[in-house]
PDB file of N, CA and C in Angstrom:
ATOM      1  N   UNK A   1      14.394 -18.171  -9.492  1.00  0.00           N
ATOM      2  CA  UNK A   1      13.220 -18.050  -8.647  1.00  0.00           C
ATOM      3  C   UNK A   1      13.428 -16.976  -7.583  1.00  0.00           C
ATOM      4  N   UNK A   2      14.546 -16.831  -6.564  1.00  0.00           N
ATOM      5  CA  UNK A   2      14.606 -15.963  -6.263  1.00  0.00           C
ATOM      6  C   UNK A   2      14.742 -14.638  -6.625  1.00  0.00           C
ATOM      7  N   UNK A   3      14.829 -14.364  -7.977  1.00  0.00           N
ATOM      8  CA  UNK A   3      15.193 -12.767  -8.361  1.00  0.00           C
ATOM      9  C   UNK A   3      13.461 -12.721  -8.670  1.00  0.00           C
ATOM     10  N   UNK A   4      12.426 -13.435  -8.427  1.00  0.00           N
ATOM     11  CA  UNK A   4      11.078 -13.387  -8.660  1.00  0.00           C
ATOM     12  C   UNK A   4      10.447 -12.486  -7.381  1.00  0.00           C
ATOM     13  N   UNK A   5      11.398 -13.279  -6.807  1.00  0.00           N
ATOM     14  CA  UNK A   5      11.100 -12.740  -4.564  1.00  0.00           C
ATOM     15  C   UNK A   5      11.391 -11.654  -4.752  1.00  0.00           C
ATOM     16  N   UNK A   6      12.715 -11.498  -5.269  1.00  0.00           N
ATOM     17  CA  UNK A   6      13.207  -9.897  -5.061  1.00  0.00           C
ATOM     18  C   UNK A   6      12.448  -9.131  -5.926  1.00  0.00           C
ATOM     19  N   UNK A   7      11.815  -9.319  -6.946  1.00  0.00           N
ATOM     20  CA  UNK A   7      11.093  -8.439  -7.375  1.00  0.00           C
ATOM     21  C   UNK A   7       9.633  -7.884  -6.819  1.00  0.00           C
ATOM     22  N   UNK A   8       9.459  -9.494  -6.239  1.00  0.00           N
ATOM     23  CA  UNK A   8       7.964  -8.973  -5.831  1.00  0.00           C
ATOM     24  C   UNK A   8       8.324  -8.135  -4.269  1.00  0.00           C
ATOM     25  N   UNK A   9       9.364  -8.199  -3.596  1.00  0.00           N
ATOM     26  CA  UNK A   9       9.472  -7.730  -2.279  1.00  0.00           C
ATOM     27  C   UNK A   9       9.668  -6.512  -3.371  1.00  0.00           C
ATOM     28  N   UNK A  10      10.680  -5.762  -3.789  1.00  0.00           N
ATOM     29  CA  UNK A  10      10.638  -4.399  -4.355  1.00  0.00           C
ATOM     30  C   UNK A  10       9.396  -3.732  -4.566  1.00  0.00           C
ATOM     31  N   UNK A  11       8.490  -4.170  -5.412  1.00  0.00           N
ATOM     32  CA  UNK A  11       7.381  -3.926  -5.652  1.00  0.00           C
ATOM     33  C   UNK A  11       6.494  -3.544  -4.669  1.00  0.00           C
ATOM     34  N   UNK A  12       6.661  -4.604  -3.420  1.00  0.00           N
ATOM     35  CA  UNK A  12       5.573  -4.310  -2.518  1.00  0.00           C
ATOM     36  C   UNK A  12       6.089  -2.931  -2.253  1.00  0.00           C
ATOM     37  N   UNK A  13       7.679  -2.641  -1.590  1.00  0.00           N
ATOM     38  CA  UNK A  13       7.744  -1.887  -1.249  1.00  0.00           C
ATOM     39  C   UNK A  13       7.625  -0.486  -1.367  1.00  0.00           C
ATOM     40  N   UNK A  14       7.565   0.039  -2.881  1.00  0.00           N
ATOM     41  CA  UNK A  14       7.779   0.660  -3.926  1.00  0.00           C
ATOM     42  C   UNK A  14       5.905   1.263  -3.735  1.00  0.00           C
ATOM     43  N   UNK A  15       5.019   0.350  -3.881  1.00  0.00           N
ATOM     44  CA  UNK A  15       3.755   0.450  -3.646  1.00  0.00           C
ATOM     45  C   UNK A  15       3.408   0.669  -2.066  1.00  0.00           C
ATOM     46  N   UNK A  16       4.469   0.581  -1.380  1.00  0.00           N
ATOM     47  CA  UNK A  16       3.845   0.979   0.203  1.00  0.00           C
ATOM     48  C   UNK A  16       4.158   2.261   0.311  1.00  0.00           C
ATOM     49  N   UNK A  17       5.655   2.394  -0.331  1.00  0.00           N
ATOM     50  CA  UNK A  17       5.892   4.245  -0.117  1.00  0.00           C
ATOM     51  C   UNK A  17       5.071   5.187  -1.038  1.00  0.00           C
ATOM     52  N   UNK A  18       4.283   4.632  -2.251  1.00  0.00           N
ATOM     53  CA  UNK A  18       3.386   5.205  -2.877  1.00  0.00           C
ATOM     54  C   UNK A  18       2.396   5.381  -2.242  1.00  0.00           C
ATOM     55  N   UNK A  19       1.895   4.414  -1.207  1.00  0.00           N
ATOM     56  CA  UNK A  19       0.651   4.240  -0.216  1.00  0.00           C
ATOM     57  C   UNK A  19       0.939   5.340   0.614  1.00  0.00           C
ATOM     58  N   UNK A  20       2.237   5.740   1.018  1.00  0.00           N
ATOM     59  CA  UNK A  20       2.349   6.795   2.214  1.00  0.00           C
ATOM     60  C   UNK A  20       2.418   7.982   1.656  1.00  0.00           C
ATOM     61  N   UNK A  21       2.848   8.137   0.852  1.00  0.00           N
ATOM     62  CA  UNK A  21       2.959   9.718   0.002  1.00  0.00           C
ATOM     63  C   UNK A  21       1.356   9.652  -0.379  1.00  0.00           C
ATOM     64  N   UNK A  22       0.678   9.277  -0.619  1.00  0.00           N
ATOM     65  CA  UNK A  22      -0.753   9.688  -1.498  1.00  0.00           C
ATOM     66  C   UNK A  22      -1.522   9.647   0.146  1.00  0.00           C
ATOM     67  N   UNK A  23      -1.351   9.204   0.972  1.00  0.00           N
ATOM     68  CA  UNK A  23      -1.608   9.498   2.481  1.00  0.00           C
ATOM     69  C   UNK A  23      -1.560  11.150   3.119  1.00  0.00           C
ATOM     70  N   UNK A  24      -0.038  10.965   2.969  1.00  0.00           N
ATOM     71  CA  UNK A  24       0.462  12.261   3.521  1.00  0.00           C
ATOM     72  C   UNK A  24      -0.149  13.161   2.230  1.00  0.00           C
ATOM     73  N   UNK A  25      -0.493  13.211   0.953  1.00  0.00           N
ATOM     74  CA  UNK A  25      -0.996  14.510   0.069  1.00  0.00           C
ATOM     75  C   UNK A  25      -1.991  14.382   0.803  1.00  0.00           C
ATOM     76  N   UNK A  26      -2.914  14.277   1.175  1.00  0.00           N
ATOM     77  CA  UNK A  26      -4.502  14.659   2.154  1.00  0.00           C
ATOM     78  C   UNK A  26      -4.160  15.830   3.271  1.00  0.00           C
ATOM     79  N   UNK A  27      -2.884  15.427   3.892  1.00  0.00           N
ATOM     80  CA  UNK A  27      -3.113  16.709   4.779  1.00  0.00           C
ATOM     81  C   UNK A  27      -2.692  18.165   4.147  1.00  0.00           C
ATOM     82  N   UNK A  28      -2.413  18.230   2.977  1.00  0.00           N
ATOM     83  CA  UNK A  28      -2.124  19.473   1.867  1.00  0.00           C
ATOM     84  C   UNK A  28      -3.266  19.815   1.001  1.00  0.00           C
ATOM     85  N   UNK A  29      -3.694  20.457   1.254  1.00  0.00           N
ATOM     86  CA  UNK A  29      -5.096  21.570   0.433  1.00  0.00           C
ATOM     87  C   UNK A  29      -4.655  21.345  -0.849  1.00  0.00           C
ATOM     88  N   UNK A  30      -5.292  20.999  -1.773  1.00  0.00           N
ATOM     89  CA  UNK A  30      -5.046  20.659  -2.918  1.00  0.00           C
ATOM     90  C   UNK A  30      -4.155  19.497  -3.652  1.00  0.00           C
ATOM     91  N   UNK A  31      -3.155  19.198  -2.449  1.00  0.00           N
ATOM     92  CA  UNK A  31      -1.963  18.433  -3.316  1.00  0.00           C
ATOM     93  C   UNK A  31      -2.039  17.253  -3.876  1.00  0.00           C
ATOM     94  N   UNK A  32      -3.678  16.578  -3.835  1.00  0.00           N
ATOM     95  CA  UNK A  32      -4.211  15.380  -4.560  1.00  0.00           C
ATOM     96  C   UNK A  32      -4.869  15.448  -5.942  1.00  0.00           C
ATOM     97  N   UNK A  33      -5.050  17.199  -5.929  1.00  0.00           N
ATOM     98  CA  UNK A  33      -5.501  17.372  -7.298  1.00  0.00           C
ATOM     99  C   UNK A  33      -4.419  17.385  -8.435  1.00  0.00           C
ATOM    100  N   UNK A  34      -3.082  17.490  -7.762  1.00  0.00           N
ATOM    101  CA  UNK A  34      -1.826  17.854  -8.532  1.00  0.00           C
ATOM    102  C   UNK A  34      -1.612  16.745  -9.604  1.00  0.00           C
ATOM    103  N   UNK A  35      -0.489  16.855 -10.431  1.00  0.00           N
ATOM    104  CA  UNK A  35      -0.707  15.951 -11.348  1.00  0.00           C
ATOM    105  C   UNK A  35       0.196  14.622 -10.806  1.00  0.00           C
ATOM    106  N   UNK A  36       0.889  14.649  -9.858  1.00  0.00           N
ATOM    107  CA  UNK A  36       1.313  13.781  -8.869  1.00  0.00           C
ATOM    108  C   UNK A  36       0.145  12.628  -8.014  1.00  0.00           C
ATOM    109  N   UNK A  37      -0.614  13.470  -7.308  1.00  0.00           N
ATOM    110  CA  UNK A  37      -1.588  12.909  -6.388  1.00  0.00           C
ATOM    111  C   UNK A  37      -2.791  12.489  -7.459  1.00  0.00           C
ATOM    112  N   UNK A  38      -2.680  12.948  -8.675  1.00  0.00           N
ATOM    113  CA  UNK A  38      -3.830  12.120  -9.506  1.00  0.00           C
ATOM    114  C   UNK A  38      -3.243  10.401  -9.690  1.00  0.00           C
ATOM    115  N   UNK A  39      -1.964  10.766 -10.009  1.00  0.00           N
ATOM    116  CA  UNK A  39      -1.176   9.627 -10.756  1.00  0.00           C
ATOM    117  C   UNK A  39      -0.822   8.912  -9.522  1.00  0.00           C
ATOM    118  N   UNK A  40      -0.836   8.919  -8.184  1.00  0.00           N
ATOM    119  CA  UNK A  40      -0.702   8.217  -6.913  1.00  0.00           C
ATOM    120  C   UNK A  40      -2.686   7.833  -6.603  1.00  0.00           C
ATOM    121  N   UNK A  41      -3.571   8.518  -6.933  1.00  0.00           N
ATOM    122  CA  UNK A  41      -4.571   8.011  -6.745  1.00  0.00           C
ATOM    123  C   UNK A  41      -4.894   6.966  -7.975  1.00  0.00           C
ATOM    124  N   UNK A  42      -4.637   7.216  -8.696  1.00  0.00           N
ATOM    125  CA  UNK A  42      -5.175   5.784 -10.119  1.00  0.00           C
ATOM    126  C   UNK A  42      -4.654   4.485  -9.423  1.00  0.00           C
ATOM    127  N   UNK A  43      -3.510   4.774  -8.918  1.00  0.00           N
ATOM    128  CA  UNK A  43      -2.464   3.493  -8.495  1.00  0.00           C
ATOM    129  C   UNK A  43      -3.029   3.003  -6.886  1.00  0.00           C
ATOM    130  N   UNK A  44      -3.274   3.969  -6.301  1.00  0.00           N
ATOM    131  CA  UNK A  44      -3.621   3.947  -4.929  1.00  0.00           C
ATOM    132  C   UNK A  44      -5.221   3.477  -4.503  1.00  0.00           C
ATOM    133  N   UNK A  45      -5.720   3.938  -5.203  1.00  0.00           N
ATOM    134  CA  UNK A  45      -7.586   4.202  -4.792  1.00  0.00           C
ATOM    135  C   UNK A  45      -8.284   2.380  -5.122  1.00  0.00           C
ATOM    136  N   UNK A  46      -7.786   1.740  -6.157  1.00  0.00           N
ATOM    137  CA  UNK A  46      -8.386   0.770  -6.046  1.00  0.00           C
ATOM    138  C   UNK A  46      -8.072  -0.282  -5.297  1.00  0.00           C
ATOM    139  N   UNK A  47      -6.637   0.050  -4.562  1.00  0.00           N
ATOM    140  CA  UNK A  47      -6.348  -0.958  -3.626  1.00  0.00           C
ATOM    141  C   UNK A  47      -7.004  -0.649  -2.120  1.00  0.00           C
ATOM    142  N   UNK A  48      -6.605   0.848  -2.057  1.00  0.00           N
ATOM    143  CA  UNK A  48      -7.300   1.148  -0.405  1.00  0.00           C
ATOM    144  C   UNK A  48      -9.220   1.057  -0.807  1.00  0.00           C
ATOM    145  N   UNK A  49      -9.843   1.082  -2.041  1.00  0.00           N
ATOM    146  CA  UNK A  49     -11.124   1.158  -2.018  1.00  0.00           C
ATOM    147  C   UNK A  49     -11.752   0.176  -0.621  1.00  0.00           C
ATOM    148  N   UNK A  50     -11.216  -1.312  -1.262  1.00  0.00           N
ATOM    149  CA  UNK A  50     -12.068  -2.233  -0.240  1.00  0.00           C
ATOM    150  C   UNK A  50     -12.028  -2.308   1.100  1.00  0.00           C
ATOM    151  N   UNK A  51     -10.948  -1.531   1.464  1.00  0.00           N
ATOM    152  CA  UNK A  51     -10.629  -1.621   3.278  1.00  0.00           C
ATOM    153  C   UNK A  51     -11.371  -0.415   3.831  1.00  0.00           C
ATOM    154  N   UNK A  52     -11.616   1.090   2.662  1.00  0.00           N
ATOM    155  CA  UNK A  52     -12.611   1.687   3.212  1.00  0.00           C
ATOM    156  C   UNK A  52     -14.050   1.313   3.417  1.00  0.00           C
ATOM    157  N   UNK A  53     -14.521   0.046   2.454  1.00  0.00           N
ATOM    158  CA  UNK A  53     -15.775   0.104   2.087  1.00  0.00           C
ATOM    159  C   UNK A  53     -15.799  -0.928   3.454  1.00  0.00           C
ATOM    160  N   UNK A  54     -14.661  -1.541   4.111  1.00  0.00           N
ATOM    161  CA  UNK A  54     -15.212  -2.678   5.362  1.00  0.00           C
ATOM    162  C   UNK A  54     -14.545  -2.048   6.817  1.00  0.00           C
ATOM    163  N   UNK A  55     -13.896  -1.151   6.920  1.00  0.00           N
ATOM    164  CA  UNK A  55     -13.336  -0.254   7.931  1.00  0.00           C
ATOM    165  C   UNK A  55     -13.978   1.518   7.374  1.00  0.00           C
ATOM    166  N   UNK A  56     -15.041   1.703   8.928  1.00  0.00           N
ATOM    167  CA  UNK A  56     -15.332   2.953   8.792  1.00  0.00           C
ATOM    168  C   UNK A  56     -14.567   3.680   9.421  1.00  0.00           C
ATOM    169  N   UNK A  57     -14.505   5.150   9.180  1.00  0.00           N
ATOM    170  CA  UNK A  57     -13.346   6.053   9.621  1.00  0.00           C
ATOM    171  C   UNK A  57     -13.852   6.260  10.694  1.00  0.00           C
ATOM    172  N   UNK A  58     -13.345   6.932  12.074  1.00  0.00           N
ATOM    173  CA  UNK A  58     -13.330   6.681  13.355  1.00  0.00           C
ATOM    174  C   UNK A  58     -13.115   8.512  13.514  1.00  0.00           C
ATOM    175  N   UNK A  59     -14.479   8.924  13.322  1.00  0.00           N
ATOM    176  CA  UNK A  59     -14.203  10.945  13.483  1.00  0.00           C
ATOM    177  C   UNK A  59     -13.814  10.893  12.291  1.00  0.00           C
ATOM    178  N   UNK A  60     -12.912  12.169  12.340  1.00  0.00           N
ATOM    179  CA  UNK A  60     -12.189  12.583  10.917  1.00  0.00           C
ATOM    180  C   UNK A  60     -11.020  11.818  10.465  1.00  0.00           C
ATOM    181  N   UNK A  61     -10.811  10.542  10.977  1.00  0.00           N
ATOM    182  CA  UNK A  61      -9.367   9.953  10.440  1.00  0.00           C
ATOM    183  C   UNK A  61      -9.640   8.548  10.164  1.00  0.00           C
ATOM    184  N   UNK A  62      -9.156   8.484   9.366  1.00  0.00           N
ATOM    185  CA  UNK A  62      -9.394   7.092   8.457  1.00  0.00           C
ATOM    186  C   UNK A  62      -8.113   6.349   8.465  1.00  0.00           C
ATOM    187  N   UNK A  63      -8.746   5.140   9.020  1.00  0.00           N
ATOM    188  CA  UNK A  63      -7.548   4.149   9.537  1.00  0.00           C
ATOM    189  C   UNK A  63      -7.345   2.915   8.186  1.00  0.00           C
ATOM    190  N   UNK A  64      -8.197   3.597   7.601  1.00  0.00           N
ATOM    191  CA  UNK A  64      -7.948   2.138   6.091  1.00  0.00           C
ATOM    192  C   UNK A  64      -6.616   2.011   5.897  1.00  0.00           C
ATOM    193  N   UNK A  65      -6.265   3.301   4.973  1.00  0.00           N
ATOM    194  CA  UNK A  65      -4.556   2.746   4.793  1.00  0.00           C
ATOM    195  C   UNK A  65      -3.607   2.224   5.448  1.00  0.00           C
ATOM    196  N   UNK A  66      -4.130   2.813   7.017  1.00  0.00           N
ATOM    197  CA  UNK A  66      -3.256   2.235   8.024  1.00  0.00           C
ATOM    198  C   UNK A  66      -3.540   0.220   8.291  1.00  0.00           C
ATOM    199  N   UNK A  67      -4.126  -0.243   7.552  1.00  0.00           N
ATOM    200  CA  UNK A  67      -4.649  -1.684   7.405  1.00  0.00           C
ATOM    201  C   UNK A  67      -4.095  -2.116   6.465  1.00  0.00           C
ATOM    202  N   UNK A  68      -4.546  -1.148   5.527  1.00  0.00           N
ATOM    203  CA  UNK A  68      -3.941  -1.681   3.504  1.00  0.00           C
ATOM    204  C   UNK A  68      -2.263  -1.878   3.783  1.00  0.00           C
ATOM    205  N   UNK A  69      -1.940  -0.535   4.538  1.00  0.00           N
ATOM    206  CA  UNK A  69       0.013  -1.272   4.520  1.00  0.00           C
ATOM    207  C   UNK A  69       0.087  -2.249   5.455  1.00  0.00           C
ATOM    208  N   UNK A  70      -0.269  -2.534   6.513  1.00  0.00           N
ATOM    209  CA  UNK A  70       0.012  -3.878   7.184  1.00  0.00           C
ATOM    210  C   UNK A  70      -0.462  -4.797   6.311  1.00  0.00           C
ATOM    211  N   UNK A  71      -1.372  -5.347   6.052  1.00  0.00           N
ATOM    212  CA  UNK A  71      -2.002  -6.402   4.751  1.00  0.00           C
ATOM    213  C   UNK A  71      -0.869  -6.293   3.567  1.00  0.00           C
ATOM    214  N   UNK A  72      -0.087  -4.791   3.417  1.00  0.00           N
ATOM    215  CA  UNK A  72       1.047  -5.281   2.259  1.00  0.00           C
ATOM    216  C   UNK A  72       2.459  -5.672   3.251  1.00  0.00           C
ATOM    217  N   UNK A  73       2.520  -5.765   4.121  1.00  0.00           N
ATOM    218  CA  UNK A  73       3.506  -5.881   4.966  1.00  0.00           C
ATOM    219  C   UNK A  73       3.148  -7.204   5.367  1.00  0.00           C
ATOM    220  N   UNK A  74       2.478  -7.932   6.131  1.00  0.00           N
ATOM    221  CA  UNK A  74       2.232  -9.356   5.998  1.00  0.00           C
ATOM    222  C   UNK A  74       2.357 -10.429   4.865  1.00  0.00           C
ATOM    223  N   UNK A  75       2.018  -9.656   3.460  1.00  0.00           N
ATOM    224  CA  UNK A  75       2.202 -10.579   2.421  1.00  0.00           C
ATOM    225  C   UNK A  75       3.237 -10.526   2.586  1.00  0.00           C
ATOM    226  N   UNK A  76       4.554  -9.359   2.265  1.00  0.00           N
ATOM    227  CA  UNK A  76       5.956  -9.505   2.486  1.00  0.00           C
ATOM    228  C   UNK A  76       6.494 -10.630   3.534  1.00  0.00           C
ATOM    229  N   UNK A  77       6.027 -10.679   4.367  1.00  0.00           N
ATOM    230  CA  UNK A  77       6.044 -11.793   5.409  1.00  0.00           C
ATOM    231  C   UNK A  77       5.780 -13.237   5.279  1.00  0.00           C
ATOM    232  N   UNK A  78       4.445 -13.483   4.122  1.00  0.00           N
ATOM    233  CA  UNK A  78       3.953 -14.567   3.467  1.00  0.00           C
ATOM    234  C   UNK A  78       4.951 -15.166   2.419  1.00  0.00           C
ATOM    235  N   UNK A  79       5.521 -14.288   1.632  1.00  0.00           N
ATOM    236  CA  UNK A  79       6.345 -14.475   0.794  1.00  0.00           C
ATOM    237  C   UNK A  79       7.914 -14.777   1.562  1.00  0.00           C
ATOM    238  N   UNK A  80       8.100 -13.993   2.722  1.00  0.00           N
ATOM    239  CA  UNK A  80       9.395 -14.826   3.137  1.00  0.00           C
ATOM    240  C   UNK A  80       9.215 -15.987   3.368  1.00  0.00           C
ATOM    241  N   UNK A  81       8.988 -16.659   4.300  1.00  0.00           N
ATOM    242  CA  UNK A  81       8.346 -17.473   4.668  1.00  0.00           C
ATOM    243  C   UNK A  81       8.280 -18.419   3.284  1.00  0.00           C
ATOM    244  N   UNK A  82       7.237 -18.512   2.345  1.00  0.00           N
ATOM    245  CA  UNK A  82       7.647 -19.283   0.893  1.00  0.00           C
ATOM    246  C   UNK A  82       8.725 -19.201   0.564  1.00  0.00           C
ATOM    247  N   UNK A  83       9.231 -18.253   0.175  1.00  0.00           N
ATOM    248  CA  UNK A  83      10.788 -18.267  -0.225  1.00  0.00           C
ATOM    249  C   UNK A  83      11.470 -19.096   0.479  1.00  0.00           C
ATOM    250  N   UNK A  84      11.378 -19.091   1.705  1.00  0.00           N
ATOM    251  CA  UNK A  84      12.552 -20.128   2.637  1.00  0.00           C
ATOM    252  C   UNK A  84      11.856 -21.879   3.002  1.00  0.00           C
ATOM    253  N   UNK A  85      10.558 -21.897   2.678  1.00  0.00           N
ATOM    254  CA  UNK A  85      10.050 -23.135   2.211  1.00  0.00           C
ATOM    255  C   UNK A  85      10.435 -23.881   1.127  1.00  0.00           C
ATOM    256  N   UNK A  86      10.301 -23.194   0.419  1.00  0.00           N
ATOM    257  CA  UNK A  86      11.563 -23.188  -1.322  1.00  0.00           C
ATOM    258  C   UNK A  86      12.069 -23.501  -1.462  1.00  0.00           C
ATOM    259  N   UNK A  87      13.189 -22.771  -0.923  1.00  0.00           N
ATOM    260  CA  UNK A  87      14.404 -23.089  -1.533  1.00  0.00           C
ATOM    261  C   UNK A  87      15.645 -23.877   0.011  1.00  0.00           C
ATOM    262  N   UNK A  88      14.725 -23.861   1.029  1.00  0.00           N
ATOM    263  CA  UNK A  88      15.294 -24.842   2.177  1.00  0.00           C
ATOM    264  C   UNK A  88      15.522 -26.309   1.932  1.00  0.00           C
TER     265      UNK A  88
END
């Protein structure tokens, strides 16, 4: 059961640094069209979709993702927390 934790904590994490790299390609002219930032948006776009569609951007900067990784950073938190309910 625990190598379940450790997988899903990897995962989150693995998907948060994907969340920050497909972030950081926006401030690069083109670098989302690349064949990188396509393959970080397939993976990326349907998770940040719903936090854009309920958080509007504030001027030119969009604070969604900055929500979507805390929301994946709290589950990490949810899941400790179970884990040590668990197996305590």
């Amino acid at each position: 059961m625990s190598q379940l934790f450790n997988l899903l904590y990897t995962a989150i994490e693995i998907y948060s640094f994907a969340l920050i790299i497909y972030i950081l390609l926006s401030w690069f002219p083109g670098a989302r069209e690349s064949s990188i930032g396509s393959f970080l948006g397939r993976i990326c776009e349907p998770y940040l979709e719903p936090f854009r569609k309920i958080i509007p951007p504030l001027g030119m900067i969009d604070i969604s993702p900055i929500v979507a990784i805390l929301v994946l950073q709290f589950a990490t938190s949810g899941l400790r927390i179970l884990q040590g309910y668990l197996f305590f």
